[in-house]
Protein backbone atom coordinates (compact mmCIF):
# COMPACT_ATOMS: atom_id res chain seq x y z
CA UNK A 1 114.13 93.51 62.25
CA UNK A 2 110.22 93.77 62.31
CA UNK A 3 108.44 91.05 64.67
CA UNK A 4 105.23 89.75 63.69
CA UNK A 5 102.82 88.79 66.46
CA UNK A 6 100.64 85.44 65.04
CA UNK A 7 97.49 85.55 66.66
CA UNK A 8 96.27 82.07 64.60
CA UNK A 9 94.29 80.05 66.62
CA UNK A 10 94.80 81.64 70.14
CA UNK A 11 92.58 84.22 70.76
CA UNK A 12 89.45 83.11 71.58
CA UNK A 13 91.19 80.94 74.39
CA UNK A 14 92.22 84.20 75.94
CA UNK A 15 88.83 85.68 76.19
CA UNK A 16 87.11 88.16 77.27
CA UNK A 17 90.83 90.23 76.30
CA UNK A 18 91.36 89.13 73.29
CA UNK A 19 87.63 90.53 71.81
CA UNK A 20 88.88 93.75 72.12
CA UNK A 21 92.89 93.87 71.49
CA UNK A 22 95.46 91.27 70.04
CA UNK A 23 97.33 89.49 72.36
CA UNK A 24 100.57 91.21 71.74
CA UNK A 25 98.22 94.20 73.34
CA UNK A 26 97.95 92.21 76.91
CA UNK A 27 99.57 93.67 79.82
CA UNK A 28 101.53 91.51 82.02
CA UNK A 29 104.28 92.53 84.23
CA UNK A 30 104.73 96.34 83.79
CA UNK A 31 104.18 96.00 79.68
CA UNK A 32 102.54 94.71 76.86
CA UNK A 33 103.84 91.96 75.13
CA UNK A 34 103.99 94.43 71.94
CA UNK A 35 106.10 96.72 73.82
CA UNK A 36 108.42 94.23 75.76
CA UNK A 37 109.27 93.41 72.04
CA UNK A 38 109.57 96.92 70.93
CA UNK A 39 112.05 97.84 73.98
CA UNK A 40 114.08 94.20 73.29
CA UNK A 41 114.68 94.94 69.34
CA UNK A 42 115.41 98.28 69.80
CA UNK A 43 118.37 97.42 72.21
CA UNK A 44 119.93 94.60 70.10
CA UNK A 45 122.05 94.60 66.95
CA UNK A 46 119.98 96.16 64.07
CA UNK A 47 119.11 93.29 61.49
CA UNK A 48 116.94 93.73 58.14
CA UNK A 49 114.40 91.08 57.58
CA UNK A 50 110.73 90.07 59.56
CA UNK A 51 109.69 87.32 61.63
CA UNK A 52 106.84 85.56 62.82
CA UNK A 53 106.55 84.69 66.59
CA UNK A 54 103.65 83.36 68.27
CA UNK A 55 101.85 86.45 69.94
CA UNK A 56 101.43 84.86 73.15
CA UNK A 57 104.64 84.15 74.11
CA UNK A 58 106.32 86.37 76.73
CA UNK A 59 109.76 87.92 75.77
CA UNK A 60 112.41 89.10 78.10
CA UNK A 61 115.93 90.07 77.82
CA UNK A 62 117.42 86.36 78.77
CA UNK A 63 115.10 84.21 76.21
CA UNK A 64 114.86 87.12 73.41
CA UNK A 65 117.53 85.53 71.21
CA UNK A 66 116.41 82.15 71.72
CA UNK A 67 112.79 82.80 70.45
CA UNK A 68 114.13 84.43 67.79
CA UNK A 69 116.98 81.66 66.96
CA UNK A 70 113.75 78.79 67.24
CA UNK A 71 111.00 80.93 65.05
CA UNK A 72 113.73 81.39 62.16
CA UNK A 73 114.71 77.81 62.33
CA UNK A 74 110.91 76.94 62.01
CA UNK A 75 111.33 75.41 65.76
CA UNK A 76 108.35 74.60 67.78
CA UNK A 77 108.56 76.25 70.94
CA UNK A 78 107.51 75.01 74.56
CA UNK A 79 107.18 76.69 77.77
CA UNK A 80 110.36 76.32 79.82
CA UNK A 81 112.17 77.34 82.73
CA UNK A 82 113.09 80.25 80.19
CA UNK A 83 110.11 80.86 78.45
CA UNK A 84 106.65 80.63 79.18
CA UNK A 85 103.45 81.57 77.60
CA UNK A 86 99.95 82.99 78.19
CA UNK A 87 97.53 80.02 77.01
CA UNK A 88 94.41 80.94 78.93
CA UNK A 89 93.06 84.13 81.06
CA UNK A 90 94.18 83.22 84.01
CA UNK A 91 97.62 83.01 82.72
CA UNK A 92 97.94 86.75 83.34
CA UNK A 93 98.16 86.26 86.91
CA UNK A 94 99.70 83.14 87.37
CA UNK A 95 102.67 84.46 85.45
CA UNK A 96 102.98 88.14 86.18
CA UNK A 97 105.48 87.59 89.07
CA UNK A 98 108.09 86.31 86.69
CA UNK A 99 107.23 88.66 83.91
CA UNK A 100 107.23 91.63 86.40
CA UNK A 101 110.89 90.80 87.57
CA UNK A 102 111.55 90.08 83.79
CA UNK A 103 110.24 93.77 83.28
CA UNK A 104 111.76 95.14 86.09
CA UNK A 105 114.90 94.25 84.34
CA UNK A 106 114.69 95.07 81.25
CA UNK A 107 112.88 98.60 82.34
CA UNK A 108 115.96 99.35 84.73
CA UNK A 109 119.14 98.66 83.46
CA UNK A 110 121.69 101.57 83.28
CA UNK A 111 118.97 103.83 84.80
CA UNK A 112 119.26 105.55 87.81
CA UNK A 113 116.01 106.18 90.22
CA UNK A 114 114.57 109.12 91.23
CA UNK A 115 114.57 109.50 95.23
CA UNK A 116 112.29 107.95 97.64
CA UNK A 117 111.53 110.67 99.94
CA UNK A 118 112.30 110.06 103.59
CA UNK A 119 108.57 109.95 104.90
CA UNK A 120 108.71 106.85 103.42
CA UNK A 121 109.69 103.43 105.24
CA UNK A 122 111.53 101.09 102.23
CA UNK A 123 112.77 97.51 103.11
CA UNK A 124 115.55 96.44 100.39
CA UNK A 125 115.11 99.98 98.79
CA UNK A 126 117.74 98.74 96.05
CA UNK A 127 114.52 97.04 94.53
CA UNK A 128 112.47 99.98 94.02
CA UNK A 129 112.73 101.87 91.13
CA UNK A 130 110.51 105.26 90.47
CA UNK A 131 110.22 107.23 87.61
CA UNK A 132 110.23 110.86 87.66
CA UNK A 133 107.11 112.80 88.27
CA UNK A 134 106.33 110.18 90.74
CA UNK A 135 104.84 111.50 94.37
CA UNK A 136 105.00 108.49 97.26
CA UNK A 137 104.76 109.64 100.68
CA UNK A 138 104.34 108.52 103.91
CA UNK A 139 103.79 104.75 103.00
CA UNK A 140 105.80 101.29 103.66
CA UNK A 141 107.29 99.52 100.89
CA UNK A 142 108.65 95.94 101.07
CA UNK A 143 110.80 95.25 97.87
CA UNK A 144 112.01 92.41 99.92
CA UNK A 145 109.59 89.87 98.35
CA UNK A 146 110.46 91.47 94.71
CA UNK A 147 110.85 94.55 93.05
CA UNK A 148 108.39 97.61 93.04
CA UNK A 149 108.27 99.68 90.02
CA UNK A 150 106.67 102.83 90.06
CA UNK A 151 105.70 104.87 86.86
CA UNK A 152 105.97 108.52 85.44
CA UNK A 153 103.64 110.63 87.56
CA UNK A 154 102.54 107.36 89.62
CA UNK A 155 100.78 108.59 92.73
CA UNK A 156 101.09 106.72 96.20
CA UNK A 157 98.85 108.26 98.83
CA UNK A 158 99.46 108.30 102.38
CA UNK A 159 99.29 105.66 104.52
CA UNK A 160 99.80 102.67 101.47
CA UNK A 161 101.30 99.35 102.52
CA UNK A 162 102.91 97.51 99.55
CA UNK A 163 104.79 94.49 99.18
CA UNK A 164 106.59 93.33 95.94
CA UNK A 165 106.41 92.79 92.89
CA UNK A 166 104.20 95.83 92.27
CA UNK A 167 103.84 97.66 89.02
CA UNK A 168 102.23 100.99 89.53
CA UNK A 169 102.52 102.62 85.85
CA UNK A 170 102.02 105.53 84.12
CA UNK A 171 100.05 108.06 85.84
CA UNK A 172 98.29 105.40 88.16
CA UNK A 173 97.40 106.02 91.71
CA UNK A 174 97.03 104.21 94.96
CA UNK A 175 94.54 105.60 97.18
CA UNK A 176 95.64 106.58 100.57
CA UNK A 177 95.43 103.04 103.10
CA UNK A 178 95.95 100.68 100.19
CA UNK A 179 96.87 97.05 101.48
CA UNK A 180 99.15 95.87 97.91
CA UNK A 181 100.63 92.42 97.76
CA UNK A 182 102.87 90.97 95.27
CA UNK A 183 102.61 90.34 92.69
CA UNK A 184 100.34 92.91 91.22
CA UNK A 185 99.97 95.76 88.77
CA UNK A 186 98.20 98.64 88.25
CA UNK A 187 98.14 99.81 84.69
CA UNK A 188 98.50 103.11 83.13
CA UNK A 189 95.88 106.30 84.67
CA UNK A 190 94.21 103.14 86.30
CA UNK A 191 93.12 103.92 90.63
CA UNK A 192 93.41 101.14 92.67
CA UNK A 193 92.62 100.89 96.71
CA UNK A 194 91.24 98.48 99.37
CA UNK A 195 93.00 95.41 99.51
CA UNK A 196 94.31 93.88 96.08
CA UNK A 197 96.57 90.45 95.64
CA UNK A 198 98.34 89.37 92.64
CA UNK A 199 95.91 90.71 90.30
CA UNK A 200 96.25 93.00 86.98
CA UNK A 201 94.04 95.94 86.27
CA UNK A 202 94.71 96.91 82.68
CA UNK A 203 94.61 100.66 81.94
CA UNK A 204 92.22 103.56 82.62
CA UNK A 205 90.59 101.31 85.02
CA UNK A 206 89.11 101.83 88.81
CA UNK A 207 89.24 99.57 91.50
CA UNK A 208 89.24 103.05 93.81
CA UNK A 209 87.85 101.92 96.96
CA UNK A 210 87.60 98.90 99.84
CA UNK A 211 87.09 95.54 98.95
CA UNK A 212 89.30 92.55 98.02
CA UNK A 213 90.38 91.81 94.98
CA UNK A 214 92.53 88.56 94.62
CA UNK A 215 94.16 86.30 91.53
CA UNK A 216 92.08 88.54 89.05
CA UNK A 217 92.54 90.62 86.10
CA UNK A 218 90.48 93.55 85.27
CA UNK A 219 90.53 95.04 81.23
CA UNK A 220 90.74 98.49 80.59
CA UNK A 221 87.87 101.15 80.78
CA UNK A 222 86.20 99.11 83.91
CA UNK A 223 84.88 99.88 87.40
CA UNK A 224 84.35 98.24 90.44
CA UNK A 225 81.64 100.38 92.79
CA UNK A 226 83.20 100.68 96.93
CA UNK A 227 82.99 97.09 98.49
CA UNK A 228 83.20 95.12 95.69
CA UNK A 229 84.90 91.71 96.77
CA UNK A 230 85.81 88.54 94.75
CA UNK A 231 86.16 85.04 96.17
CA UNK A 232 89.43 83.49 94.80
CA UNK A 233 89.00 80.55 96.96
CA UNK A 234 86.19 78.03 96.97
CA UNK A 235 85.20 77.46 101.32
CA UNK A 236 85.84 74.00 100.10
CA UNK A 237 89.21 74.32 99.10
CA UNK A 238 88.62 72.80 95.92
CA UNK A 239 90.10 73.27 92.44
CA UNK A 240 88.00 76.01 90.92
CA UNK A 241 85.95 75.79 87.96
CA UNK A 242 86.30 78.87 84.92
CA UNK A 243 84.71 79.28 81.42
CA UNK A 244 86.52 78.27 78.73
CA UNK A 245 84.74 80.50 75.90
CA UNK A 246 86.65 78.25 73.24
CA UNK A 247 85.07 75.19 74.49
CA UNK A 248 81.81 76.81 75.63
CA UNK A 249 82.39 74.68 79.37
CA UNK A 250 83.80 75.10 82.46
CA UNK A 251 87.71 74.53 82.59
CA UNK A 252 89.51 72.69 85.84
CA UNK A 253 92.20 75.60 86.57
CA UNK A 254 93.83 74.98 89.58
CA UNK A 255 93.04 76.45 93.99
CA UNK A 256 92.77 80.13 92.79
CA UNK A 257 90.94 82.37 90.70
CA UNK A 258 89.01 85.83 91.75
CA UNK A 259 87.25 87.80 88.54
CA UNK A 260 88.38 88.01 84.61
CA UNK A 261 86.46 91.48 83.51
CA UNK A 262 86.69 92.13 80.17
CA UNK A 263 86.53 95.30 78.72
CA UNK A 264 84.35 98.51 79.71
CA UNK A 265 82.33 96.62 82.66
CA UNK A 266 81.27 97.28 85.65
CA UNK A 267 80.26 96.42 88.91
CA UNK A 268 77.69 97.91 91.23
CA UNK A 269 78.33 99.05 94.94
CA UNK A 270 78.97 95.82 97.35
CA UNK A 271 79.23 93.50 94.13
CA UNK A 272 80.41 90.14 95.47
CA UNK A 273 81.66 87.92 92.69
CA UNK A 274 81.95 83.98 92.95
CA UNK A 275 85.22 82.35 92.68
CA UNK A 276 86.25 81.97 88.76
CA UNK A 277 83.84 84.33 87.64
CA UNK A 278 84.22 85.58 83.94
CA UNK A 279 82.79 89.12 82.84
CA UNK A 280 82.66 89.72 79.41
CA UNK A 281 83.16 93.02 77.39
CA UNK A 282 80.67 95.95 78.60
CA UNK A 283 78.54 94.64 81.15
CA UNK A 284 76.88 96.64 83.80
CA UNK A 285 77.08 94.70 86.64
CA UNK A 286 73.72 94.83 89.10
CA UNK A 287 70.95 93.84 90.96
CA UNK A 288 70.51 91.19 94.76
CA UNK A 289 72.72 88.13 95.17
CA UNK A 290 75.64 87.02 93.63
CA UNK A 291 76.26 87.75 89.73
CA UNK A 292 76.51 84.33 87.57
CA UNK A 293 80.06 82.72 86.76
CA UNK A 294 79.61 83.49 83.10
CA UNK A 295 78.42 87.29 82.19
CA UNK A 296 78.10 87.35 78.35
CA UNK A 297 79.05 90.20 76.51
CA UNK A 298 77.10 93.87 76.77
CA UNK A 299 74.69 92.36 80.13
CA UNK A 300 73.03 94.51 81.79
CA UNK A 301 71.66 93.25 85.42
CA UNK A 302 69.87 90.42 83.98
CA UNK A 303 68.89 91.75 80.14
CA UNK A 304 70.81 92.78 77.07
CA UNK A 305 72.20 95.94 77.21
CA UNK A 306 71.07 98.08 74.36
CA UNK A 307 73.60 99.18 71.66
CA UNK A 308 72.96 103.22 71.78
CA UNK A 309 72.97 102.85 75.38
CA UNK A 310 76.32 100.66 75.71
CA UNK A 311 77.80 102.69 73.84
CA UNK A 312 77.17 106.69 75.51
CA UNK A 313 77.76 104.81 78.27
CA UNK A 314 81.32 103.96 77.60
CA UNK A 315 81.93 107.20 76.41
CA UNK A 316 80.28 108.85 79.61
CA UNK A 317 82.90 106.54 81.54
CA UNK A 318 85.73 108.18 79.16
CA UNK A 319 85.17 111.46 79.66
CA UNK A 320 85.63 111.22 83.23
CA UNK A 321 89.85 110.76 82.73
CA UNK A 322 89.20 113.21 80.10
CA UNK A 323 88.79 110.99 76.91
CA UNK A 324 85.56 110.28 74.30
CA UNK A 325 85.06 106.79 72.55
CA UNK A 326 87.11 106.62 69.53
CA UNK A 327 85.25 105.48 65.81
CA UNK A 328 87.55 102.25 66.46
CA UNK A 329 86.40 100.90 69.64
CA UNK A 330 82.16 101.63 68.63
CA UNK A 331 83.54 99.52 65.21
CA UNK A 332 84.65 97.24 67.03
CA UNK A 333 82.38 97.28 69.97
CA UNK A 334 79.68 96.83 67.10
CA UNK A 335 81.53 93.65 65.67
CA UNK A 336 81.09 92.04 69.23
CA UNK A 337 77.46 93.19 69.74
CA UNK A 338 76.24 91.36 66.48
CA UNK A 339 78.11 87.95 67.04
């Protein structure tokens, strides 16, 4: 069977991700959605045929066969108990608790984990999982609060306290004295440190030194500089305000939200962000005070960032984790730039 992601009328609510991926390409939990689906089909029943599901809906092993069942009956599905969706940015954190365990899971089953070596202090160890290649030493672990997954050649330095759910995939690192709380993940070659709280960093992306970063999610190719904080609480406790870029306003989302960074930006030393701020796709971050709530696409400081210059600058950032901007992203960096 061949599943086919409908992207129709949802992506520009999930800005700033969606200008630079589908939405079957968002991480949440410890995978994509594409590959959550990839990993589900290739474990059930081989069938012939296609289908069309809606590309931000989150599949797991216990709802698999009833989004299937609905989309071939031509059934319009709601979030449930069973099933739920990612309508809007912040989605991505609200949800990755339940789509981590979900991942956990499905990641898990009939597998065996390496060893946790014995510098280590684990409570509920049965809830870790690591993948071989994977170095964790001397560092406390609390699985207690959910599971912690940790990838293929996953690093844990020294000294890192982390309490469930955690994804830490592929090649990603903790920094020695990281302060990790559920639930979180840290995406593929991505180094993460200081103090971070359900939040997801994407891949190939740095959040390497002290600093909090809370209810956030940070694309792929980004930086934060050391001591970059975000507020993910207004001091007056009240509901936080985020831009909607479908709308072109400011969206009512609930108590919590740090920073939404899209794509290739980043953030100067000692950057302090404003609850519920939204970074678009390759801004460079600078200058005194706080940054606005809304950074449009390819800012730099307070101008426009220059094409040429975006782009050698994205590729400078590349060929630090050994990598060079790809004809695809500058097409599609170019698309963006001339909207």
């Amino acid at each position: 069977m061949t599943v086919i992601p409908n992207d129709q009328n949802l992506k520009e609510q999930l800005y700033p991700f969606t200008a630079t991926r589908a939405i079957a390409d968002i991480r949440i939990g410890i995978l994509t959605i594409w590959e959550k689906w990839a990993l589900l089909l290739a474990r059930m029943p081989e069938k012939t045929g296609s289908i069309t599901v809606p590309a931000n809906i989150i599949p797991t092993i216990d709802n698999v066969q009833e989004i299937i069942d609905a989309c071939n009956n031509g059934t319009q599905l709601t979030d449930t108990e069973s099933i739920q969706s990612i309508h809007y940015p912040w989605d991505i954190f609200l949800l990755n608790g339940w789509a981590l365990k979900k991942d956990f899971e499905l990641v898990t089953a009939g597998r065996q984990s390496a060893v946790l070596s014995a510098t280590n202090r684990a409570i509920s160890p049965e809830n870790i999982f690591i993948e071989e290649g994977a170095v964790v030493e001397y560092s406390i672990i609390n699985a207690s609060t959910g599971p912690v997954y940790i990838g293929k050649n996953a690093v844990i330095m020294e000294g890192c306290m982390v309490r469930g759910p955690l994804a830490l995939c592929e090649g990603a690192t903790l920094k020695m004295g990281s302060k990790i709380y559920g639930a979180t993940t840290i995406g593929p070659a991505s180094v993460a440190g200081g103090e971070i709280k359900n939040s997801v960093i994407f891949g190939n992306s740095n959040k390497g030194h002290d600093g909090y970063l809370g209810d956030s999610v940070i694309g792929e190719w980004c930086n934060l500089g050391g001591g970059t904080t975000t507020s993910n609480v207004k001091n007056t406790a009240s509901n936080v305000h985020v831009w909607n870029n479908k709308v072109k306003a400011y969206q009512e989302i609930g108590l919590k939200c740090g920073l939404l960074m899209g794509d290739y930006s980043r953030a100067a030393i000692n950057t302090s962000f404003n609850t519920g701020t939204v970074a678009g796709v390759c801004c460079n971050i600078l200058g005194d005070g706080f940054p606005p709530k809304f950074i449009p696409d390819f800012t730099w400081g307070r101008e426009r960032y220059f094409f040429h210059k975006a782009l050698q600058d994205v590729d400078n950032w590349k060929k630090l984790k050994g990598e060079t901007i790809s004809e695809k992203e500058k097409e599609i960096l170019e698309q963006l730039y001339n909207q």
